[in-house]
C-alpha atoms as a PDB file:
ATOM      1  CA  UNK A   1      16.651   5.333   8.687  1.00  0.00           C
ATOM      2  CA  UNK A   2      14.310   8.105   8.264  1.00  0.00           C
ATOM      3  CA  UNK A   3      11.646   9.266   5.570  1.00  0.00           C
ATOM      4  CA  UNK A   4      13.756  11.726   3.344  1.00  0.00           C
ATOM      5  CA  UNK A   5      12.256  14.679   1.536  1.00  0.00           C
ATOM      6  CA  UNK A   6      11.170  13.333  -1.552  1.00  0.00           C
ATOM      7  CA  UNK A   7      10.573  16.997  -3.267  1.00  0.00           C
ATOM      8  CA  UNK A   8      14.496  17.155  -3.439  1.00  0.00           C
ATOM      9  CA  UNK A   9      15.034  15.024  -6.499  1.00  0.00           C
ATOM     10  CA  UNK A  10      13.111  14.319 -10.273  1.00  0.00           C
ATOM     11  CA  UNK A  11      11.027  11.920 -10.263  1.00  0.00           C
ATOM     12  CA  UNK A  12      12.687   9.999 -12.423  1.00  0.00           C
ATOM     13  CA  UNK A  13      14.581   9.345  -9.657  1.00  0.00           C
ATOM     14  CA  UNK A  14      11.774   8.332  -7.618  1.00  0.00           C
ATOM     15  CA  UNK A  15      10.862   6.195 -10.277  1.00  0.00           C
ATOM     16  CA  UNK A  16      14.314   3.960  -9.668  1.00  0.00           C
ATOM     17  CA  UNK A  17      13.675   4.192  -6.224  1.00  0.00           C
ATOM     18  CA  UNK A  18       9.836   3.035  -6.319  1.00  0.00           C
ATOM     19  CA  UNK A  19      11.080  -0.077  -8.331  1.00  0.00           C
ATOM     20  CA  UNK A  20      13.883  -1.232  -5.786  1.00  0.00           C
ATOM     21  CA  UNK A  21      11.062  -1.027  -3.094  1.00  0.00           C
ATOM     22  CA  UNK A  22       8.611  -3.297  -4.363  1.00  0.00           C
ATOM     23  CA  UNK A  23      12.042  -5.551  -5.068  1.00  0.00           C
ATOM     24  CA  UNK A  24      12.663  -5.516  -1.910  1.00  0.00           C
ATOM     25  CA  UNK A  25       9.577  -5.850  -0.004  1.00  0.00           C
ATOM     26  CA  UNK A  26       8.801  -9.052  -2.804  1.00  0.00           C
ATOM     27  CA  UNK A  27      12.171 -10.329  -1.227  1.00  0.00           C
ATOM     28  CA  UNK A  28      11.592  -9.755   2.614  1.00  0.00           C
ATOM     29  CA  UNK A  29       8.223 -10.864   2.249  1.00  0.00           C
ATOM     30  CA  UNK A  30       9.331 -14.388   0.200  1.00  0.00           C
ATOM     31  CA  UNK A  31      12.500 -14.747   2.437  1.00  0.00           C
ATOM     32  CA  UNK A  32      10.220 -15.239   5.911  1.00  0.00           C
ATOM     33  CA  UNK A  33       7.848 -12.997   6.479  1.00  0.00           C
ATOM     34  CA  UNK A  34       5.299 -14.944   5.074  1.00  0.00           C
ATOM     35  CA  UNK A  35       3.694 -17.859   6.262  1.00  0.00           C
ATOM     36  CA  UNK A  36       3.844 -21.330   4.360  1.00  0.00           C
ATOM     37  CA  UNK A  37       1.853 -21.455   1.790  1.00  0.00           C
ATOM     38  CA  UNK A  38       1.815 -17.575   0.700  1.00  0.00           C
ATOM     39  CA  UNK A  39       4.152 -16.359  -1.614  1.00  0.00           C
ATOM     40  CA  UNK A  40       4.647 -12.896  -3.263  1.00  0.00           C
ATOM     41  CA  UNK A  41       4.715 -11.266  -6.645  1.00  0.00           C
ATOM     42  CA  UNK A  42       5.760  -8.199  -8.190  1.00  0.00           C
ATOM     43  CA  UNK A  43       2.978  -7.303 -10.696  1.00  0.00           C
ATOM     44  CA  UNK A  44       2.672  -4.471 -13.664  1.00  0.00           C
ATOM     45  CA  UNK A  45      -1.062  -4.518 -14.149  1.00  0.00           C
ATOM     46  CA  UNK A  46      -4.043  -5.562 -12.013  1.00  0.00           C
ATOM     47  CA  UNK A  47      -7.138  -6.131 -14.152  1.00  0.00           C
ATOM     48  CA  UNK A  48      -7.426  -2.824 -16.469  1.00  0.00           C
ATOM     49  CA  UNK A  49      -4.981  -1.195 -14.481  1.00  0.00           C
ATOM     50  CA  UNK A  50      -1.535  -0.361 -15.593  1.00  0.00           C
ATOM     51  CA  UNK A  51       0.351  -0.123 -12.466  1.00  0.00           C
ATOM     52  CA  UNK A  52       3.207  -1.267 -10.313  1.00  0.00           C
ATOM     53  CA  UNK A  53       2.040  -3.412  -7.627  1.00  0.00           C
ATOM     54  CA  UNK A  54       2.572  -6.131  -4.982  1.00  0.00           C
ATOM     55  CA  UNK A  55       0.187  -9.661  -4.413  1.00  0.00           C
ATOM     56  CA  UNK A  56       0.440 -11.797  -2.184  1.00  0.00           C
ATOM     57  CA  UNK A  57      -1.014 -15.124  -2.848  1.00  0.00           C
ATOM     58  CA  UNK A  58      -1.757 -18.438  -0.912  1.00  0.00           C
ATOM     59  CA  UNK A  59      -1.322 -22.320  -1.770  1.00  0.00           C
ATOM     60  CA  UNK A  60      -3.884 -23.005   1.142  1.00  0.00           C
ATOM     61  CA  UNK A  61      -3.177 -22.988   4.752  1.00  0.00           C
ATOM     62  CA  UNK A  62      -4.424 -19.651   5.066  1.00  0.00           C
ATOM     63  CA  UNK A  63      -6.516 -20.444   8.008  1.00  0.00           C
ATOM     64  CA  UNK A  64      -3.474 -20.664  10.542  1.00  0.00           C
ATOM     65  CA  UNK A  65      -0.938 -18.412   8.962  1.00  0.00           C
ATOM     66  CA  UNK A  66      -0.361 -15.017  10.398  1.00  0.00           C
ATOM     67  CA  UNK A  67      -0.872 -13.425  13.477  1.00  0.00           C
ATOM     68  CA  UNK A  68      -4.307 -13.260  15.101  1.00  0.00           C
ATOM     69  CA  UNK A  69      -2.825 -10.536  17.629  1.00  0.00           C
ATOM     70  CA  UNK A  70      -5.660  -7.995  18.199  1.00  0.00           C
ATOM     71  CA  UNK A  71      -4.552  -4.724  16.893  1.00  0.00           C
ATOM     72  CA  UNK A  72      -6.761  -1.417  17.077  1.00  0.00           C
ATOM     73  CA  UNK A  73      -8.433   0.143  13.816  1.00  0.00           C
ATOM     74  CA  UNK A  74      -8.437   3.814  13.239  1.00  0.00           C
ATOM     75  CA  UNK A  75     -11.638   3.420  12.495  1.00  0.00           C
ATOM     76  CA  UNK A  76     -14.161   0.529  10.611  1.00  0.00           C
ATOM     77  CA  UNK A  77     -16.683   0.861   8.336  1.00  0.00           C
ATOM     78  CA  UNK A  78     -19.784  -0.993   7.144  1.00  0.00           C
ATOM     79  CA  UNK A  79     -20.037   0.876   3.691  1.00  0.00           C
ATOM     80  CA  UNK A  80     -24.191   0.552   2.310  1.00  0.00           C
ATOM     81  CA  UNK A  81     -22.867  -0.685  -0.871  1.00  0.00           C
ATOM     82  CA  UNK A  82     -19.272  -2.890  -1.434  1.00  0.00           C
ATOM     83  CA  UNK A  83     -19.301  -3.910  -4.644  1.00  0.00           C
ATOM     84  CA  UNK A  84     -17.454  -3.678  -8.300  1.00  0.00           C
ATOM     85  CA  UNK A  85     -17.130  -0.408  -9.705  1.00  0.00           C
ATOM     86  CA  UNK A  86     -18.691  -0.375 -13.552  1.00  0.00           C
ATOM     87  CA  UNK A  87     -15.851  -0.844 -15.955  1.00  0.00           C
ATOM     88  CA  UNK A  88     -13.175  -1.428 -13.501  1.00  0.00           C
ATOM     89  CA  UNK A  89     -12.757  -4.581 -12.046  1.00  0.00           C
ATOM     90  CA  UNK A  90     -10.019  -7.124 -10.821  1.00  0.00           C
ATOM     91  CA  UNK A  91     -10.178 -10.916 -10.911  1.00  0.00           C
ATOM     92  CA  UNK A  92      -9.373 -12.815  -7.836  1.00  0.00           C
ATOM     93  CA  UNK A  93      -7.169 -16.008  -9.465  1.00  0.00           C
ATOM     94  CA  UNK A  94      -7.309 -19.632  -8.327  1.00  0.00           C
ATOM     95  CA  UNK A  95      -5.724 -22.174 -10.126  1.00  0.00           C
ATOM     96  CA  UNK A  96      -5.420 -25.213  -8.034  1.00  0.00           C
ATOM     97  CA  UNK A  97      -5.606 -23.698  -4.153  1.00  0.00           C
ATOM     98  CA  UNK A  98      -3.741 -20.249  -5.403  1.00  0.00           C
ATOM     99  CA  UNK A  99      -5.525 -17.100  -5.400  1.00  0.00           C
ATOM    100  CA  UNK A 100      -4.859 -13.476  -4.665  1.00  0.00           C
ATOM    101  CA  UNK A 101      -5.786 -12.225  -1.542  1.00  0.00           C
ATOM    102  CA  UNK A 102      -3.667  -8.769  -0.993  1.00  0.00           C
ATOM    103  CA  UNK A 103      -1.850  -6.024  -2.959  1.00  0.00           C
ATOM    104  CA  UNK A 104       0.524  -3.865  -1.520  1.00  0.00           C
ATOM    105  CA  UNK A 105       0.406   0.055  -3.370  1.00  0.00           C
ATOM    106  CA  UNK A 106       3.626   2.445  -3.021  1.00  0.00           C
ATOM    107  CA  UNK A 107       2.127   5.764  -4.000  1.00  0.00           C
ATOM    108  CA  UNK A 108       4.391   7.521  -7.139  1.00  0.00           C
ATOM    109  CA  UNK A 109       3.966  11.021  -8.491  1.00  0.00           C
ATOM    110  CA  UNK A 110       2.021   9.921 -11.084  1.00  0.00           C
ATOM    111  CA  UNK A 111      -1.210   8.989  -8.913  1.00  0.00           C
ATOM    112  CA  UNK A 112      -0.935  12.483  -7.789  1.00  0.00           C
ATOM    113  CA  UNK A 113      -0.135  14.917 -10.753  1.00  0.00           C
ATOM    114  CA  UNK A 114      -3.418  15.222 -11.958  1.00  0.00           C
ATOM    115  CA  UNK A 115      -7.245  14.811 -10.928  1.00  0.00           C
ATOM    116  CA  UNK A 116      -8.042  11.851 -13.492  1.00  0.00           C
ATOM    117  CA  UNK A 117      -5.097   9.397 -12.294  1.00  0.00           C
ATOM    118  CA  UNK A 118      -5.526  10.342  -8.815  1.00  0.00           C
ATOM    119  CA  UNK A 119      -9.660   8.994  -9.018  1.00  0.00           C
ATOM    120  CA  UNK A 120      -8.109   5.823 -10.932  1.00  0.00           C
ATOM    121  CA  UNK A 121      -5.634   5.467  -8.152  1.00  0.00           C
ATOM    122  CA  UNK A 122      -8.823   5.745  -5.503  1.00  0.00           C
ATOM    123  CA  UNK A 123     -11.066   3.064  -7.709  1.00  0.00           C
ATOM    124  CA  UNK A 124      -8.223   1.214  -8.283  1.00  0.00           C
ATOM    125  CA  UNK A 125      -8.302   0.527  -4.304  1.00  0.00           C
ATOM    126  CA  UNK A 126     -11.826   0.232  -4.267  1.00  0.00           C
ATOM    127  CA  UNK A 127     -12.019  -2.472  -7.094  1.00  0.00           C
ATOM    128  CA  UNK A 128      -9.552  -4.358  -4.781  1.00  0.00           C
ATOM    129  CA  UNK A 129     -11.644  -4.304  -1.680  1.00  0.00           C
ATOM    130  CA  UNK A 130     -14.834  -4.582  -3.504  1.00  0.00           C
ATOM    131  CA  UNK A 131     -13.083  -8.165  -4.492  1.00  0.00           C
ATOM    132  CA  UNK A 132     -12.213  -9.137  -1.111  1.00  0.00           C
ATOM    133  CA  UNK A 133      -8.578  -8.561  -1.413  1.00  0.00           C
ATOM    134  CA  UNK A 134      -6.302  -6.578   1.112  1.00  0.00           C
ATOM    135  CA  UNK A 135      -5.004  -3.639   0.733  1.00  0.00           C
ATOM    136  CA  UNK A 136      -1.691  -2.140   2.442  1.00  0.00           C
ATOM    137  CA  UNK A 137      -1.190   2.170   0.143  1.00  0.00           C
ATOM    138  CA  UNK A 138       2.197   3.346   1.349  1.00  0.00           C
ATOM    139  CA  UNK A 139       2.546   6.920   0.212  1.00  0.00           C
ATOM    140  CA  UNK A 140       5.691   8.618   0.867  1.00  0.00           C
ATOM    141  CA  UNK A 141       5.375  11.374  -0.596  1.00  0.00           C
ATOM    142  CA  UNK A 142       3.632  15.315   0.202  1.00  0.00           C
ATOM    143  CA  UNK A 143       0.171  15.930  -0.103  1.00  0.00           C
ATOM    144  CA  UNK A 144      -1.016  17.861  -4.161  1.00  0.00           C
ATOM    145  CA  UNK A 145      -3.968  19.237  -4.910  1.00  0.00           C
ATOM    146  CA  UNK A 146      -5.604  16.483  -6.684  1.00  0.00           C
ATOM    147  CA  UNK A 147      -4.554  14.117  -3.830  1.00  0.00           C
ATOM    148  CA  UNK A 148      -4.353  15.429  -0.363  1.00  0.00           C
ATOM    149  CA  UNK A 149      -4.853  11.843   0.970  1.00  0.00           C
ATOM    150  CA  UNK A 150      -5.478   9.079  -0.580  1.00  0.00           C
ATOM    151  CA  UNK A 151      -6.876   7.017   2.483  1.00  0.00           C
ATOM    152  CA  UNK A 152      -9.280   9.599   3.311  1.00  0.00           C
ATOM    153  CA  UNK A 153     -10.606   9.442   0.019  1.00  0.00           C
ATOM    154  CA  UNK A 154     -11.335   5.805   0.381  1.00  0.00           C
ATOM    155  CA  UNK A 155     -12.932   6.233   3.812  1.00  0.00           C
ATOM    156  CA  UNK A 156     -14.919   8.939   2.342  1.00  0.00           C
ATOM    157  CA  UNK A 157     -16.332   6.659  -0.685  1.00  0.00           C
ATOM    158  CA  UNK A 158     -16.997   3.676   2.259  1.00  0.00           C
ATOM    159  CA  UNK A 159     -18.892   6.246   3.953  1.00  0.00           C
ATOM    160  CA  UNK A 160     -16.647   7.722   6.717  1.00  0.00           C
ATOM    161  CA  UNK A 161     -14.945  11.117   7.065  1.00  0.00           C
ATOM    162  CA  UNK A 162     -13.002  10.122  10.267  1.00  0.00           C
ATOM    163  CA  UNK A 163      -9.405   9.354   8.522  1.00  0.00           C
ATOM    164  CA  UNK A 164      -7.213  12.438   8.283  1.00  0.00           C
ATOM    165  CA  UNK A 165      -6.244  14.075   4.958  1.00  0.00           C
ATOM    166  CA  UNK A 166      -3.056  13.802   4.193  1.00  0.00           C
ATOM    167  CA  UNK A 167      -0.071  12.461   2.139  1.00  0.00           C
ATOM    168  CA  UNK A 168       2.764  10.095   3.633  1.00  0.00           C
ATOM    169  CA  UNK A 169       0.818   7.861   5.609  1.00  0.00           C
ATOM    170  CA  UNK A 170       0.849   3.900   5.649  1.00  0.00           C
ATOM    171  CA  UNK A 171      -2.849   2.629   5.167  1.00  0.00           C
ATOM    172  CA  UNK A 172      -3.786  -1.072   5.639  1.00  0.00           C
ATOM    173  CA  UNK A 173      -7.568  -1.804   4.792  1.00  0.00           C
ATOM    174  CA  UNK A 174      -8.778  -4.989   6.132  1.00  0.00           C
ATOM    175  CA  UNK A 175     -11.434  -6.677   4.523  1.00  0.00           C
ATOM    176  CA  UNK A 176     -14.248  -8.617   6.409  1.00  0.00           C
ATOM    177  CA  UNK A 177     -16.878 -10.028   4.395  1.00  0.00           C
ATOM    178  CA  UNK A 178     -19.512 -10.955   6.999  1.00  0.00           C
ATOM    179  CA  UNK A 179     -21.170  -8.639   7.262  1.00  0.00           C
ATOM    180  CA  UNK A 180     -19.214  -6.326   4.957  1.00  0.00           C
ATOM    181  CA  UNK A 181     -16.955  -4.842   6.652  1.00  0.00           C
ATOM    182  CA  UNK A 182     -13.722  -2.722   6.009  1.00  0.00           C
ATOM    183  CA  UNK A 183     -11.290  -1.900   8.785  1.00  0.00           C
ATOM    184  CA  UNK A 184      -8.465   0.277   8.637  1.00  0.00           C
ATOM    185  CA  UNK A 185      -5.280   0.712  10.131  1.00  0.00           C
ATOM    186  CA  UNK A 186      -3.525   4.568   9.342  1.00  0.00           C
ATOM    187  CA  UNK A 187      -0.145   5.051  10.443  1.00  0.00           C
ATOM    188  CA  UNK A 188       1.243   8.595   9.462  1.00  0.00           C
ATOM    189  CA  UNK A 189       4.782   9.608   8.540  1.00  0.00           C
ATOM    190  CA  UNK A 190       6.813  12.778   8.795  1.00  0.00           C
ATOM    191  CA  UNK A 191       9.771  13.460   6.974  1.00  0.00           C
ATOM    192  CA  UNK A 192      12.720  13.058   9.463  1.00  0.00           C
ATOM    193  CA  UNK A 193      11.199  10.203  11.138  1.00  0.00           C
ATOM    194  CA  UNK A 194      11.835   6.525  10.937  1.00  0.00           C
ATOM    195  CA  UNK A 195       9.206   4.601   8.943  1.00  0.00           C
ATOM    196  CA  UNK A 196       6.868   2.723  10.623  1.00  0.00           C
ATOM    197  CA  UNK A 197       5.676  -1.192  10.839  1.00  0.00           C
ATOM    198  CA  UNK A 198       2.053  -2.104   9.262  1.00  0.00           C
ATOM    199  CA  UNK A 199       0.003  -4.860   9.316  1.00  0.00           C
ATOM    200  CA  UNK A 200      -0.649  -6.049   5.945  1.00  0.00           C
ATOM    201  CA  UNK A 201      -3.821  -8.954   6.553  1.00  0.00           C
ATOM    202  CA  UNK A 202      -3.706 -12.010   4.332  1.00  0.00           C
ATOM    203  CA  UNK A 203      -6.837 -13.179   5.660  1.00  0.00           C
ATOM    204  CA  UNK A 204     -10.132 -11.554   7.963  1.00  0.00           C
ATOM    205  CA  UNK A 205      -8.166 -11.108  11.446  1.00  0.00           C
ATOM    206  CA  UNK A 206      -4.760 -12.179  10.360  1.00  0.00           C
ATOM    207  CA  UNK A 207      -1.966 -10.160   9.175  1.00  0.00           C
ATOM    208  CA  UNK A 208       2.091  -9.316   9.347  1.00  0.00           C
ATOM    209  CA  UNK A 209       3.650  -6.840  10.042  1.00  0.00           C
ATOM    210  CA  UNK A 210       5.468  -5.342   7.176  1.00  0.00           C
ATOM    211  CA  UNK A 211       9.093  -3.447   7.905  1.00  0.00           C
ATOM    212  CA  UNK A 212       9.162  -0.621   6.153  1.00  0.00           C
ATOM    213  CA  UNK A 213      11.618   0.717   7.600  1.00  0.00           C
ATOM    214  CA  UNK A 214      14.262  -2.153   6.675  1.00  0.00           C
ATOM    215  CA  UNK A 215      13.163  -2.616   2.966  1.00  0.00           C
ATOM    216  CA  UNK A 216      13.061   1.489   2.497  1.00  0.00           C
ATOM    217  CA  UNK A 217      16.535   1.768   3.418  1.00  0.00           C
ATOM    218  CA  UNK A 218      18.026  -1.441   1.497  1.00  0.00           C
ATOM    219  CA  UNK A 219      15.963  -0.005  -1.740  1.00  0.00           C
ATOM    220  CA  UNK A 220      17.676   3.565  -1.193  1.00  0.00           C
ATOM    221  CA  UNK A 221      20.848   1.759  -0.717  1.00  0.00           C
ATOM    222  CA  UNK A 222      20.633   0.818  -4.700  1.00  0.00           C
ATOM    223  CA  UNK A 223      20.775   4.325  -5.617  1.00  0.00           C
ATOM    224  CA  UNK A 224      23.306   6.165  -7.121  1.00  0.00           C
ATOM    225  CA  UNK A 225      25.658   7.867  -5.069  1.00  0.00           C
ATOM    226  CA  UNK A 226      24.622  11.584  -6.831  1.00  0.00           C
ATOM    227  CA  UNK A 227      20.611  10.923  -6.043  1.00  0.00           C
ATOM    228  CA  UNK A 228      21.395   9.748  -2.282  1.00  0.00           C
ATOM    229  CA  UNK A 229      23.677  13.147  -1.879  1.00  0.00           C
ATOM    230  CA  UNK A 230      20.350  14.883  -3.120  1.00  0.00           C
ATOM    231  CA  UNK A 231      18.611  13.516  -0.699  1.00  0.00           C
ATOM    232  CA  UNK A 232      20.332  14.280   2.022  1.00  0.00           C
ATOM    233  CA  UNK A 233      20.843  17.472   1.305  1.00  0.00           C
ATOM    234  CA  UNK A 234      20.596  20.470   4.180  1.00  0.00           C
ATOM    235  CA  UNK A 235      17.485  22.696   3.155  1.00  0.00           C
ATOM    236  CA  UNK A 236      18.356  25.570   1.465  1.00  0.00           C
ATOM    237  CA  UNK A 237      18.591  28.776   3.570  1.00  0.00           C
ATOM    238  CA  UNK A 238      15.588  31.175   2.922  1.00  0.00           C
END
């Protein structure tokens, strides 16, 4: 299936729509995906953030699970400073062997509608890697003025300007902490096109690949009939 044109319908509607996706990816990712020993969770808040996200999180056995298939950055950075941002911070949990070690981020209108939430939406991914966690941003949606691209904005605060700016792009960031390193994998999307696979790592050098493509179309599938018409709706004639 491929990436519709999101600009067609409210964003209420997008709202129902985000919701079903991080349902979906919870289930794909519970139902295989993952290794032994990892399991997935639907969150609402992350430390002082209210959001909707998705953790992964590991019993153990983290040093054999995923794939240690090299894959090629778009680009890696050593940043001169990784650490906590004042004020806004995020624990890593371990009771017992569990503790947090990625979040997945689906991008929604309201990380882009304004220049305050779309610099919480930027920390917010810098807390994560400050912590050590992984971080896969999947934004679907067109590029605003407060947020022309979120990934770039990252890269930009780590110290590089080499990531393009734009919105609807799949962004993994791979955390390496010696030395401190960040790597990241950018996938772009277009609107007509099928969505891609990205890695999302659960440890330094090990990751799987995430379909996007398959839990993107069972998540639209749980739409109303009237919103998927929308959707699919012929541009109007100029």
């Amino acid at each position: 299936m491929a990436l519709d044109d999101w600009t067609r319908v409210s964003d209420n509607v997008f709202h129902a729509f985000h919701v079903h996706w991080i349902s979906e990816l919870a289930a794909a990712l519970n139902d295989g995906l993952l290794p032994e020993g990892y399991f997935a969770r639907p969150e609402e808040s992350v430390g002082t953030f209210e959001t909707d996200v998705l953790t992964v999180e590991t019993g153990g056995g983290g040093e054999s699970a995923g794939s240690s298939a090299v894959i090629r950055p778009t680009a890696i950075i050593s940043p001169p400073r990784l650490s906590p941002r004042k004020d806004r911070r995020i624990s890593v949990f371990s009771a017992g062997d569990e503790r947090r070690v990625s979040v997945v981020e689906i991008v929604s209108p309201g990380n882009k509608d304004s220049d305050r939430r779309a610099r919480n939406f930027e920390e917010k991914i810098l807390v994560c890697l400050a912590s050590g966690l992984h971080v896969l941003v999947v934004d679907v949606l067109p590029p605003t003025g407060p947020a022309p691209g979120f990934a770039a904005a990252v890269a930009r605060e780590l110290g590089s300007a080499s990531l393009p700016e734009e919105g609807r792009a799949a962004t993994s960031f791979e955390c390496q902490p010696s030395p401190a390193t960040v790597r990241i994998y950018h996938r772009s999307m277009r609107v007509g096109d099928p969505l891609p696979e990205v890695p999302l790592f659960l440890e330094p050098g090990r990751h799987i690949e995430i379909p996007l493509e398959t839990t993107y179309s069972s998540a639209l599938r749980r739409l109303p009939r009237l919103d998927r018409d929308r959707l699919g709706e012929s541009p109007p004639s100029s």
